[in-house]
Protein backbone atom coordinates (compact mmCIF):
# COMPACT_ATOMS: atom_id res chain seq x y z
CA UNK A 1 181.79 148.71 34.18
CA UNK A 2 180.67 146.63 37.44
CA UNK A 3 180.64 147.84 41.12
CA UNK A 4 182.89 146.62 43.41
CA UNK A 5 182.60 147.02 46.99
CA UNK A 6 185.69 148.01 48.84
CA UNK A 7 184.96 145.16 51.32
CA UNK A 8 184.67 142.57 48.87
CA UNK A 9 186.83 140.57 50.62
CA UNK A 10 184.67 140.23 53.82
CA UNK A 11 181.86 139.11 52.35
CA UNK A 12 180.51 135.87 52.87
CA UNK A 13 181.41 133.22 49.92
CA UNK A 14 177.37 131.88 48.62
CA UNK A 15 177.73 129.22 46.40
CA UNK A 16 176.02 130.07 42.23
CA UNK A 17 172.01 128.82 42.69
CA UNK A 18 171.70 130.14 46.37
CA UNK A 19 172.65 133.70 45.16
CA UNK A 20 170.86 133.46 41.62
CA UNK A 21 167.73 132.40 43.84
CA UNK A 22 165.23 134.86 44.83
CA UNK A 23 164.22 135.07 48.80
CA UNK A 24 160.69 133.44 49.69
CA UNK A 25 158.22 134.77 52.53
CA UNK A 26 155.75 136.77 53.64
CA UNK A 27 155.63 139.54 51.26
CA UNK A 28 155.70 136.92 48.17
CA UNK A 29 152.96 135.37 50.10
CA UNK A 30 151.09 138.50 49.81
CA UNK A 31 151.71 139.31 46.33
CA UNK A 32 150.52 136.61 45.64
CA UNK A 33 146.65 137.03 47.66
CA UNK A 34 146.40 140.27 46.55
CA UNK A 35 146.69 139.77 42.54
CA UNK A 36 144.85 136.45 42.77
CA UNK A 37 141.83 138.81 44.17
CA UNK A 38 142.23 141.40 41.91
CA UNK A 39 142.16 139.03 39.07
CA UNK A 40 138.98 137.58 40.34
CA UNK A 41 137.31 141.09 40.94
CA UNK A 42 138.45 141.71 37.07
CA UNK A 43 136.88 138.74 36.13
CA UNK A 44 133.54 139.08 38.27
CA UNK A 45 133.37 142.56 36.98
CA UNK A 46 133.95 141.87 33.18
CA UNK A 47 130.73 139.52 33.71
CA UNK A 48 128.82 141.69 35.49
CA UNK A 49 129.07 144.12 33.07
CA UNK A 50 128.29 141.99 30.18
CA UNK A 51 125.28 139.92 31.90
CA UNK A 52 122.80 141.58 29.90
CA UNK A 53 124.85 140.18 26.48
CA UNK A 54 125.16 137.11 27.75
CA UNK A 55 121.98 136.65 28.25
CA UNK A 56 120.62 137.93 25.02
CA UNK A 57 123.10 135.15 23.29
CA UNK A 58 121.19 132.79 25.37
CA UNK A 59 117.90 134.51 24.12
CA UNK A 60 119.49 133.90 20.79
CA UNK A 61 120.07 130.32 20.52
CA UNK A 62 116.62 129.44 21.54
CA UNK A 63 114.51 127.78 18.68
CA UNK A 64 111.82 129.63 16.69
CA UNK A 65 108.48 128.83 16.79
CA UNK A 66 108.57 127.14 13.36
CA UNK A 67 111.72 124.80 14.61
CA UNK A 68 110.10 124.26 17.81
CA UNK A 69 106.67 122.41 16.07
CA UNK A 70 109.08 120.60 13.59
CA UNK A 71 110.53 118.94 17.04
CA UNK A 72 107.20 118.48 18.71
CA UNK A 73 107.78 121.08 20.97
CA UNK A 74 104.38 122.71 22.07
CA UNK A 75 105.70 125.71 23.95
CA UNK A 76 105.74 128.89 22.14
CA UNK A 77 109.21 130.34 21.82
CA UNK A 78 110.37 133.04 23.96
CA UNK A 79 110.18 136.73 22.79
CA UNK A 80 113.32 138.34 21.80
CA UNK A 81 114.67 141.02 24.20
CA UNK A 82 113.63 144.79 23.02
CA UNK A 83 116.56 146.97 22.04
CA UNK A 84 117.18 149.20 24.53
């Protein structure tokens, strides 16, 4: 069952796409800004909390001491992070 007005016959006549498009302005505008920023908060917060993992899979991929001297490399090899 649809709704029809009782004035249907004073409304103005809008062609198909005009009426099946949305309005654009301000508040779309603004809907936009705002969920771009949260999305970057979410994404600068999901990284701050997981700095300390990120680094420790840096840590991680870091040769030995054994690889390093079969490359030439002098430099002892950094000591891996204590578990907290």
């Amino acid at each position: 069952m649809t709704f029809v007005p009782s004035d249907h016959e004073h409304a103005p006549k809008i062609a198909a796409t005009p009426a099946r498009q949305g309005l654009r302005g301000r508040h779309v505008l603004i809907i936009l800004v705002v969920s771009t920023v949260l999305a970057a908060l979410a994404l600068f917060g999901a990284w701050g909390l997981h700095w300390g993992d990120l680094e420790h899979a840096q840590n991680a991929s870091a040769p030995t001491s054994a690889e390093a001297k079969r490359m030439g490399d002098t430099t002892p090899a950094p000591a891996p992070p204590a578990n907290p």
